[in-house]
PDB file of N, CA and C in Angstrom:
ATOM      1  N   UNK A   1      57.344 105.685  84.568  1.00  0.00           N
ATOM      2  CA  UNK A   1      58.701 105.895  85.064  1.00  0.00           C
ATOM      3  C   UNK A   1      59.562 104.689  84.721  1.00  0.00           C
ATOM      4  N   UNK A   2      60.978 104.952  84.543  1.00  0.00           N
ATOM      5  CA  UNK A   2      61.490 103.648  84.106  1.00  0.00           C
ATOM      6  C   UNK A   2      62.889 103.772  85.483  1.00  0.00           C
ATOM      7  N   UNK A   3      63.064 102.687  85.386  1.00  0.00           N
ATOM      8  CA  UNK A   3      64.010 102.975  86.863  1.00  0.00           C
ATOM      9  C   UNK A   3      65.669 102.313  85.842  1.00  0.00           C
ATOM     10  N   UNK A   4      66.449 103.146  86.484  1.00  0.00           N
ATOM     11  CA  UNK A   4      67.985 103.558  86.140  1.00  0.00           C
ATOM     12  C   UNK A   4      68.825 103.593  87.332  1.00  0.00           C
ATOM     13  N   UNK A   5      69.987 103.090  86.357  1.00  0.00           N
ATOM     14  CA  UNK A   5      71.129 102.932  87.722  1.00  0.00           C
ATOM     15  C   UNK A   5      72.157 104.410  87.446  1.00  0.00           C
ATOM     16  N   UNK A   6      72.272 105.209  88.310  1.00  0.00           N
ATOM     17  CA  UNK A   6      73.297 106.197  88.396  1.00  0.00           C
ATOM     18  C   UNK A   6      74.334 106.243  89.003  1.00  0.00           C
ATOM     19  N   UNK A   7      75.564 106.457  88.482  1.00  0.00           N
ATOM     20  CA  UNK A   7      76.886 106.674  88.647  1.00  0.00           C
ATOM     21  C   UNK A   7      77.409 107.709  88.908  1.00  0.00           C
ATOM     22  N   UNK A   8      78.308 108.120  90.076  1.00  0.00           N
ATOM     23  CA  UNK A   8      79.338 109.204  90.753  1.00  0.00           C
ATOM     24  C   UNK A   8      80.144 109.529  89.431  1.00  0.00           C
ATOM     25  N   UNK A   9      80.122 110.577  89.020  1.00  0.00           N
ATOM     26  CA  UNK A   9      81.899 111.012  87.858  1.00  0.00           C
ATOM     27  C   UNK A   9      81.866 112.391  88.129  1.00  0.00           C
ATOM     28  N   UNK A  10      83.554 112.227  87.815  1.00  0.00           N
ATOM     29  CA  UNK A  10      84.007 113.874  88.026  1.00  0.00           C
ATOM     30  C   UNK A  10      84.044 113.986  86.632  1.00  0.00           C
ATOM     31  N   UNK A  11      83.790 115.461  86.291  1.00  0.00           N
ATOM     32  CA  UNK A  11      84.502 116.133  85.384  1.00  0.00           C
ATOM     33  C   UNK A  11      84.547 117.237  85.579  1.00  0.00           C
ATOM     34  N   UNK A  12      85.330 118.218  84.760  1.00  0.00           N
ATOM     35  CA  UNK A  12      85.885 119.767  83.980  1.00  0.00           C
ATOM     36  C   UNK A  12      85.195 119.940  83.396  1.00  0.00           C
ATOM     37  N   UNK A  13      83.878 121.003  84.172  1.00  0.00           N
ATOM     38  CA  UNK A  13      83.649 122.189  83.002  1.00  0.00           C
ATOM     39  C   UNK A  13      83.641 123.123  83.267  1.00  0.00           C
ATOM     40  N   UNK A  14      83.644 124.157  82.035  1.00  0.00           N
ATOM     41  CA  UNK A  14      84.613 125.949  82.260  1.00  0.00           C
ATOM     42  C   UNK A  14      83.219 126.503  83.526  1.00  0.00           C
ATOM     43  N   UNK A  15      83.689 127.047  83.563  1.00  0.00           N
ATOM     44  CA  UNK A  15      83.670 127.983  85.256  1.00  0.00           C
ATOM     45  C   UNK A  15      82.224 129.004  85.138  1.00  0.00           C
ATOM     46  N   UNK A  16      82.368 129.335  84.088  1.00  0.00           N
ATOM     47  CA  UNK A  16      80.656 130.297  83.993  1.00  0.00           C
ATOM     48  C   UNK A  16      79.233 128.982  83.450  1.00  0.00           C
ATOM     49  N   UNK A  17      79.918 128.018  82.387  1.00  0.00           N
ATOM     50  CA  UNK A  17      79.008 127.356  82.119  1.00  0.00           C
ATOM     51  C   UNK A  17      78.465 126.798  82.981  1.00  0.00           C
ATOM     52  N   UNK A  18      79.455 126.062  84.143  1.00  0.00           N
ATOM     53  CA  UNK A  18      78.857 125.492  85.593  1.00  0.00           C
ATOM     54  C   UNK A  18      77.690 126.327  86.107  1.00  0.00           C
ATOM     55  N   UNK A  19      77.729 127.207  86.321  1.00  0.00           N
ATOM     56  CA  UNK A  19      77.409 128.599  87.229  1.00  0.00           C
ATOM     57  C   UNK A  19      76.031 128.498  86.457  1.00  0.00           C
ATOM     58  N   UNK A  20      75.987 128.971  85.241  1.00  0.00           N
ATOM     59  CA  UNK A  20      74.610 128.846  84.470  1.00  0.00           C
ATOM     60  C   UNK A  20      73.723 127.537  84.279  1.00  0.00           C
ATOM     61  N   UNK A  21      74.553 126.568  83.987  1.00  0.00           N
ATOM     62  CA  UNK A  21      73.922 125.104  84.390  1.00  0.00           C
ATOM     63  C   UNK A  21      73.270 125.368  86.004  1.00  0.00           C
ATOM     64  N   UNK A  22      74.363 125.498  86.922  1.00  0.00           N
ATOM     65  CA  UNK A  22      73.539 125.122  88.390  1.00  0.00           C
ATOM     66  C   UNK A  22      72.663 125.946  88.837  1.00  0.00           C
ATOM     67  N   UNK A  23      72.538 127.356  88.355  1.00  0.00           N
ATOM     68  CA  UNK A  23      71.326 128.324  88.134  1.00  0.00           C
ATOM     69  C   UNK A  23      70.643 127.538  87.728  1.00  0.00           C
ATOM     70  N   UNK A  24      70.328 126.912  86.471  1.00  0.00           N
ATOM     71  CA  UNK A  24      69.436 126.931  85.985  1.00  0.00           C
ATOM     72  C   UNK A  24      68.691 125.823  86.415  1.00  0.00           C
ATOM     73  N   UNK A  25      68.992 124.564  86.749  1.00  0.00           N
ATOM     74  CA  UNK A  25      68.724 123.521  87.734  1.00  0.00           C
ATOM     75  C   UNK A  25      67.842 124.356  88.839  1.00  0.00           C
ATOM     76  N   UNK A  26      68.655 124.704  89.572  1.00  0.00           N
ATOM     77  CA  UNK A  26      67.746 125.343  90.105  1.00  0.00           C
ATOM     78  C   UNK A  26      66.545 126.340  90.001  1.00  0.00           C
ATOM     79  N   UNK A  27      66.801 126.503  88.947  1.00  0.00           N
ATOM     80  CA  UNK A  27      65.352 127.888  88.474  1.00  0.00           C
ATOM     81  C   UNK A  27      64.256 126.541  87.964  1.00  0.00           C
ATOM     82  N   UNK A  28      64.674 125.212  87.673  1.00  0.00           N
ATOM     83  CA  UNK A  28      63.606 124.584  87.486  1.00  0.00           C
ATOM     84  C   UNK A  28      63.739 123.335  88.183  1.00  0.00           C
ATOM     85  N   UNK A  29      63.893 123.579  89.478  1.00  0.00           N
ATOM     86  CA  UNK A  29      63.846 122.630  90.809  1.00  0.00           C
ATOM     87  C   UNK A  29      64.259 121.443  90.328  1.00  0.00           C
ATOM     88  N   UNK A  30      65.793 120.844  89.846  1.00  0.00           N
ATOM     89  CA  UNK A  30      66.059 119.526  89.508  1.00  0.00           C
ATOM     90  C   UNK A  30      67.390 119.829  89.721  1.00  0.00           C
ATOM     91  N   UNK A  31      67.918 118.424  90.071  1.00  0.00           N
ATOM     92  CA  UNK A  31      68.993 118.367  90.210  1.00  0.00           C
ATOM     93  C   UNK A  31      69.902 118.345  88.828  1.00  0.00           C
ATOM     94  N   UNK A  32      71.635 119.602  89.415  1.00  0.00           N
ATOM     95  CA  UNK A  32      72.265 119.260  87.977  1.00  0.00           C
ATOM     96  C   UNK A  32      72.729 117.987  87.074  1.00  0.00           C
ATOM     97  N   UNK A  33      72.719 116.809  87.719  1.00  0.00           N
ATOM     98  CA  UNK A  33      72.939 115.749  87.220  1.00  0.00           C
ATOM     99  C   UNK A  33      71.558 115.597  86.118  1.00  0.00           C
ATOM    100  N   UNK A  34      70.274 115.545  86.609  1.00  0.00           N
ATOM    101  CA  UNK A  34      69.312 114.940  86.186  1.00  0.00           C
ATOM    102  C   UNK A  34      68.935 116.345  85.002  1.00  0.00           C
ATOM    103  N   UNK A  35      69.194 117.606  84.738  1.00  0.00           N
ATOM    104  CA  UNK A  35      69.165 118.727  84.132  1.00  0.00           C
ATOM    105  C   UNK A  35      70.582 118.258  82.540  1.00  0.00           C
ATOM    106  N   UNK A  36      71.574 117.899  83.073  1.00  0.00           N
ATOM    107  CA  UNK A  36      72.361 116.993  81.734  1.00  0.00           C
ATOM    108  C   UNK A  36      71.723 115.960  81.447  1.00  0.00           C
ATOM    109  N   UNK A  37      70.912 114.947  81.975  1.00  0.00           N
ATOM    110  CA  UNK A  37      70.854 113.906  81.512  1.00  0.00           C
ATOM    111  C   UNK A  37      69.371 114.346  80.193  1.00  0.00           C
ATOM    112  N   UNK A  38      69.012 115.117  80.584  1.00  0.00           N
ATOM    113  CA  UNK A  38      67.690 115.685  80.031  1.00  0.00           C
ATOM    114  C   UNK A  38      68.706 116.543  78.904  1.00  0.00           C
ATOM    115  N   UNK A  39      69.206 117.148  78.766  1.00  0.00           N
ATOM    116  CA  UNK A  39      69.706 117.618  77.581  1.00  0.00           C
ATOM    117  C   UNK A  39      70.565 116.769  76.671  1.00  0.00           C
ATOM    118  N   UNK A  40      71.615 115.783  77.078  1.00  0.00           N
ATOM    119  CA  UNK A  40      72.164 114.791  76.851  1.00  0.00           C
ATOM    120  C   UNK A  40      70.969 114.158  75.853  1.00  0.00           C
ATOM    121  N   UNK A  41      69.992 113.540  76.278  1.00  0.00           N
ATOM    122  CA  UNK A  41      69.397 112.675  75.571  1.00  0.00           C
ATOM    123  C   UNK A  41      68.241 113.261  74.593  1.00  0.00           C
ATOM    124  N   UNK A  42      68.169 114.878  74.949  1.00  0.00           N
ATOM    125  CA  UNK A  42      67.484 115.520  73.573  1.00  0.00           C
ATOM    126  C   UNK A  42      68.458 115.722  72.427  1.00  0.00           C
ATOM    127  N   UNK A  43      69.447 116.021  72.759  1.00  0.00           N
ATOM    128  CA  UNK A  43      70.881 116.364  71.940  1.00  0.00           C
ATOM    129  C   UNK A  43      71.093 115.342  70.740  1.00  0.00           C
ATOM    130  N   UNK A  44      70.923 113.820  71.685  1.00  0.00           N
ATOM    131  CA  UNK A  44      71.526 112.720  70.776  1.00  0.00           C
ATOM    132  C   UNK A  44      69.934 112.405  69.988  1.00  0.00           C
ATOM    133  N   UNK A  45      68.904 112.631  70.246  1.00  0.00           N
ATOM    134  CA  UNK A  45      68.101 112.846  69.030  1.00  0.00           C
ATOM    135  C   UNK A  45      67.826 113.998  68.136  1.00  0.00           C
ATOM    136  N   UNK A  46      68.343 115.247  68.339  1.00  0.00           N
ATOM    137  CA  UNK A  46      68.513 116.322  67.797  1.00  0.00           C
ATOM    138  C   UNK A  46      67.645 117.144  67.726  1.00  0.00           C
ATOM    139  N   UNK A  47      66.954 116.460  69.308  1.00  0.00           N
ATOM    140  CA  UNK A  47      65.533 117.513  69.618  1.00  0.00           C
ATOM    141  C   UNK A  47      66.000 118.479  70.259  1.00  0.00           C
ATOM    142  N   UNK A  48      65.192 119.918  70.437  1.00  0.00           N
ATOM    143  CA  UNK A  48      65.819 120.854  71.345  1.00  0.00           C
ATOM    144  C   UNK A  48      65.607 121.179  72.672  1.00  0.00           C
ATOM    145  N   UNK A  49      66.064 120.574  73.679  1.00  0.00           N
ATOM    146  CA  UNK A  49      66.106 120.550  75.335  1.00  0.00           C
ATOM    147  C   UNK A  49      65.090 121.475  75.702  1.00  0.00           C
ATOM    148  N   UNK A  50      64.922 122.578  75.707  1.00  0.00           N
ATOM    149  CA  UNK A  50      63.995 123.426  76.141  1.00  0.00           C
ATOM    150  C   UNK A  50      63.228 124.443  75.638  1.00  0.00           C
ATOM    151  N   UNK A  51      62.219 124.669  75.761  1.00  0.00           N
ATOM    152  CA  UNK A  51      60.959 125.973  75.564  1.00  0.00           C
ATOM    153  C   UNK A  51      61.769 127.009  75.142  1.00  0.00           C
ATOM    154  N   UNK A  52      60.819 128.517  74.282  1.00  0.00           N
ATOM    155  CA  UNK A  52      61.635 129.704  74.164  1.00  0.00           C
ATOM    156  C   UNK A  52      61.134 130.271  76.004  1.00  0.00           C
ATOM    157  N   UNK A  53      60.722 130.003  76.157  1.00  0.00           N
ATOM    158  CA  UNK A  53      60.767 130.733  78.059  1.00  0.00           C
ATOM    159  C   UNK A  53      62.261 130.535  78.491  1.00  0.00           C
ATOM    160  N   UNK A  54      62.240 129.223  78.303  1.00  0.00           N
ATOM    161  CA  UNK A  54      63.354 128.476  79.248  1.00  0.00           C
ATOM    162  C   UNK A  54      64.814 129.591  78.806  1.00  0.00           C
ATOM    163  N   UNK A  55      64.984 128.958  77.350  1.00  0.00           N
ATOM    164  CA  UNK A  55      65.681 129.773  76.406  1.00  0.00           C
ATOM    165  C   UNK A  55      66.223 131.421  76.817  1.00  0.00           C
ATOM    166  N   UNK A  56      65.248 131.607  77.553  1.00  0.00           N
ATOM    167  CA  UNK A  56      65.064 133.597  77.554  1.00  0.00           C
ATOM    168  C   UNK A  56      65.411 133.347  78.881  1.00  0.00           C
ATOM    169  N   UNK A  57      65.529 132.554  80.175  1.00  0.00           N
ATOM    170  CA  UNK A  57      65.737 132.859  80.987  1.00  0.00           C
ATOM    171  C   UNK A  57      67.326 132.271  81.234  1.00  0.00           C
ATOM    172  N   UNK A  58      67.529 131.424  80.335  1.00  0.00           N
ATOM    173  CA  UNK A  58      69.164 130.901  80.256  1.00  0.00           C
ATOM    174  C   UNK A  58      70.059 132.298  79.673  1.00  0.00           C
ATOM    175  N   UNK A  59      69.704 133.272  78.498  1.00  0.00           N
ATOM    176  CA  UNK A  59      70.102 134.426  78.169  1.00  0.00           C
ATOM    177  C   UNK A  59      70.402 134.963  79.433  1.00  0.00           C
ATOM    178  N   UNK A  60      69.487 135.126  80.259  1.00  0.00           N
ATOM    179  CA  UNK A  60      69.383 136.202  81.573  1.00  0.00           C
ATOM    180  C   UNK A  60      70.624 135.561  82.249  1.00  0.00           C
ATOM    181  N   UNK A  61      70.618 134.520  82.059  1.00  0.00           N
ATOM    182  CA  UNK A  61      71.378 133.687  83.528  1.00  0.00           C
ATOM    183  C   UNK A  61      72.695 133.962  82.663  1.00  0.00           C
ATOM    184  N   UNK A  62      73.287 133.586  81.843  1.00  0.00           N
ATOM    185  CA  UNK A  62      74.359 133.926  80.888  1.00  0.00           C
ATOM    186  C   UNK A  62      74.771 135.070  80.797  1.00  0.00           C
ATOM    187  N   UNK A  63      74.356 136.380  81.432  1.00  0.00           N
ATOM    188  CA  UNK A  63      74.473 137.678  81.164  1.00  0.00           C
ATOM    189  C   UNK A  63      75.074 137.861  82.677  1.00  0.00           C
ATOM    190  N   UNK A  64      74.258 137.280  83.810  1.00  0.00           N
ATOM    191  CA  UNK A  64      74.774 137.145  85.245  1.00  0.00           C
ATOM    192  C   UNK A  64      75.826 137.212  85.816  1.00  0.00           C
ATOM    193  N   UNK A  65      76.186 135.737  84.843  1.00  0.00           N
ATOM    194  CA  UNK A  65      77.089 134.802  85.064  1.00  0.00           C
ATOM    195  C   UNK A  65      78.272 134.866  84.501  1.00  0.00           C
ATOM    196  N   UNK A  66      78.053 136.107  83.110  1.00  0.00           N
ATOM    197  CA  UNK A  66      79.093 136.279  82.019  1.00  0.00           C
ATOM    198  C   UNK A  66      79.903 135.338  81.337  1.00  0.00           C
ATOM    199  N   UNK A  67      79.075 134.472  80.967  1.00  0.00           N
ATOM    200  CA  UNK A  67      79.303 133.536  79.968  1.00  0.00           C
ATOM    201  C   UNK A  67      79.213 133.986  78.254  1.00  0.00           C
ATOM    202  N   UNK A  68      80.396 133.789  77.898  1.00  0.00           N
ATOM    203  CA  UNK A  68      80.396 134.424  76.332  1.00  0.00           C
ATOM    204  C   UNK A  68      80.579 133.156  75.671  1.00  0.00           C
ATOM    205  N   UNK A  69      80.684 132.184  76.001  1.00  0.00           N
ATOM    206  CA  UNK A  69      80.846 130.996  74.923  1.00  0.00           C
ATOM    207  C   UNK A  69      79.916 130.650  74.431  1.00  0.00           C
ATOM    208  N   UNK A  70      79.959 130.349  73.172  1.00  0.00           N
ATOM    209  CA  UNK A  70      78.688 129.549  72.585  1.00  0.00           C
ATOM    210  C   UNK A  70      78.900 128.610  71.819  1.00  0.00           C
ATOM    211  N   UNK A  71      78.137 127.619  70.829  1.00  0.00           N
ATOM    212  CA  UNK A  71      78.723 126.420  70.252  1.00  0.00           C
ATOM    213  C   UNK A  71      79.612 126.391  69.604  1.00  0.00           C
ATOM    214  N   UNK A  72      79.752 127.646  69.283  1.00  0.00           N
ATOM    215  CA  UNK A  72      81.286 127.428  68.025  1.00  0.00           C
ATOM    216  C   UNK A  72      82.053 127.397  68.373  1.00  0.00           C
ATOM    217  N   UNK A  73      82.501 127.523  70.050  1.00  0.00           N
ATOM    218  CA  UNK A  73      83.678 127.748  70.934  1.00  0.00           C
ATOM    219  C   UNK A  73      84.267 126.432  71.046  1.00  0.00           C
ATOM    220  N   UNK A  74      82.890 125.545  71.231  1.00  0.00           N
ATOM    221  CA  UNK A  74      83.019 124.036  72.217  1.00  0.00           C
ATOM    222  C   UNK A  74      83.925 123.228  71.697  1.00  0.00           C
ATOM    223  N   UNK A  75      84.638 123.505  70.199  1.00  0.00           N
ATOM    224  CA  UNK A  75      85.754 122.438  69.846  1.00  0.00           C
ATOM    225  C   UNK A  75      87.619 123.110  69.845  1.00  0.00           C
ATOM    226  N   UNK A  76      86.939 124.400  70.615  1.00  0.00           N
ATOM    227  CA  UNK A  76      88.306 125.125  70.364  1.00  0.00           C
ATOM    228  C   UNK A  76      88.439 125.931  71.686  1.00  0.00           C
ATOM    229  N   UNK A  77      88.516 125.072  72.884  1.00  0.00           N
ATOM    230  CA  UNK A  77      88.581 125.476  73.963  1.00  0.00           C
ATOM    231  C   UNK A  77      90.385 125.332  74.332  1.00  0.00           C
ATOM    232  N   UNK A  78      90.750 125.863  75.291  1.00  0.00           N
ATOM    233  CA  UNK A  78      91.966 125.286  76.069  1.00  0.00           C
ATOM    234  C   UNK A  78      91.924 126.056  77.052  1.00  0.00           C
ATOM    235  N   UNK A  79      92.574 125.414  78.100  1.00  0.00           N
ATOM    236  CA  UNK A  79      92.960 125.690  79.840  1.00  0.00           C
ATOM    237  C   UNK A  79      94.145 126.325  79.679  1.00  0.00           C
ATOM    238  N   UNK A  80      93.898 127.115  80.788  1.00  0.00           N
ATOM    239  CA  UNK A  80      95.205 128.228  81.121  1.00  0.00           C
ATOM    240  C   UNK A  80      96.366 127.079  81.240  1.00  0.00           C
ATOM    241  N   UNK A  81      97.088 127.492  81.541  1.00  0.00           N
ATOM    242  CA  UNK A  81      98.570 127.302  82.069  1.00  0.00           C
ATOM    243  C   UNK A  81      98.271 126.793  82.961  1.00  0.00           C
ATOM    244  N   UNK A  82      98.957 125.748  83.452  1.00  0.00           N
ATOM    245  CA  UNK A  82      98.660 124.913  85.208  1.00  0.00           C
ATOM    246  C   UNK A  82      97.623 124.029  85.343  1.00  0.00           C
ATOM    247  N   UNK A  83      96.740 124.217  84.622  1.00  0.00           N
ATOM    248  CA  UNK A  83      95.553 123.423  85.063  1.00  0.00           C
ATOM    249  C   UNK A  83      95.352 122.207  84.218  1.00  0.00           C
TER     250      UNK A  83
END
């Protein structure tokens, strides 16, 4: 184990991805902070975060949750009006 200092931050993210992130945290008993930090740091080596199980049950949760975005979206997003 290596011991780390963690930090409080807010951010914005879209509204179904939350929903499927905090599902999914929970479908594998970890907190959502510690569930980014685990993808975060497979990402920046360009390993892939999770199993085809995992994979097949994020589909499910995405179908739930009605999440239609996928990576090609992530640089061509924008917020409604107001927000």
């Amino acid at each position: 184990m290596r011991t780390i200092e963690r930090v409080q931050t807010g951010v914005r993210i879209e509204k179904q991805l939350i929903k499927v992130m905090k599902a999914l945290a929970e479908r594998l008993d970890m907190p959502l902070g510690e569930l980014i930090e685990g993808v975060m740091l497979h990402a920046f080596e360009g390993r892939q975060p999770f199993k085809a199980a995992t994979l097949r049950e994020i589909e499910l949760l995405r179908e739930v949750y009605g999440l239609e975005l996928t990576a090609d979206d992530s640089h061509q997003l924008a917020e409604k009006d107001g927000q």
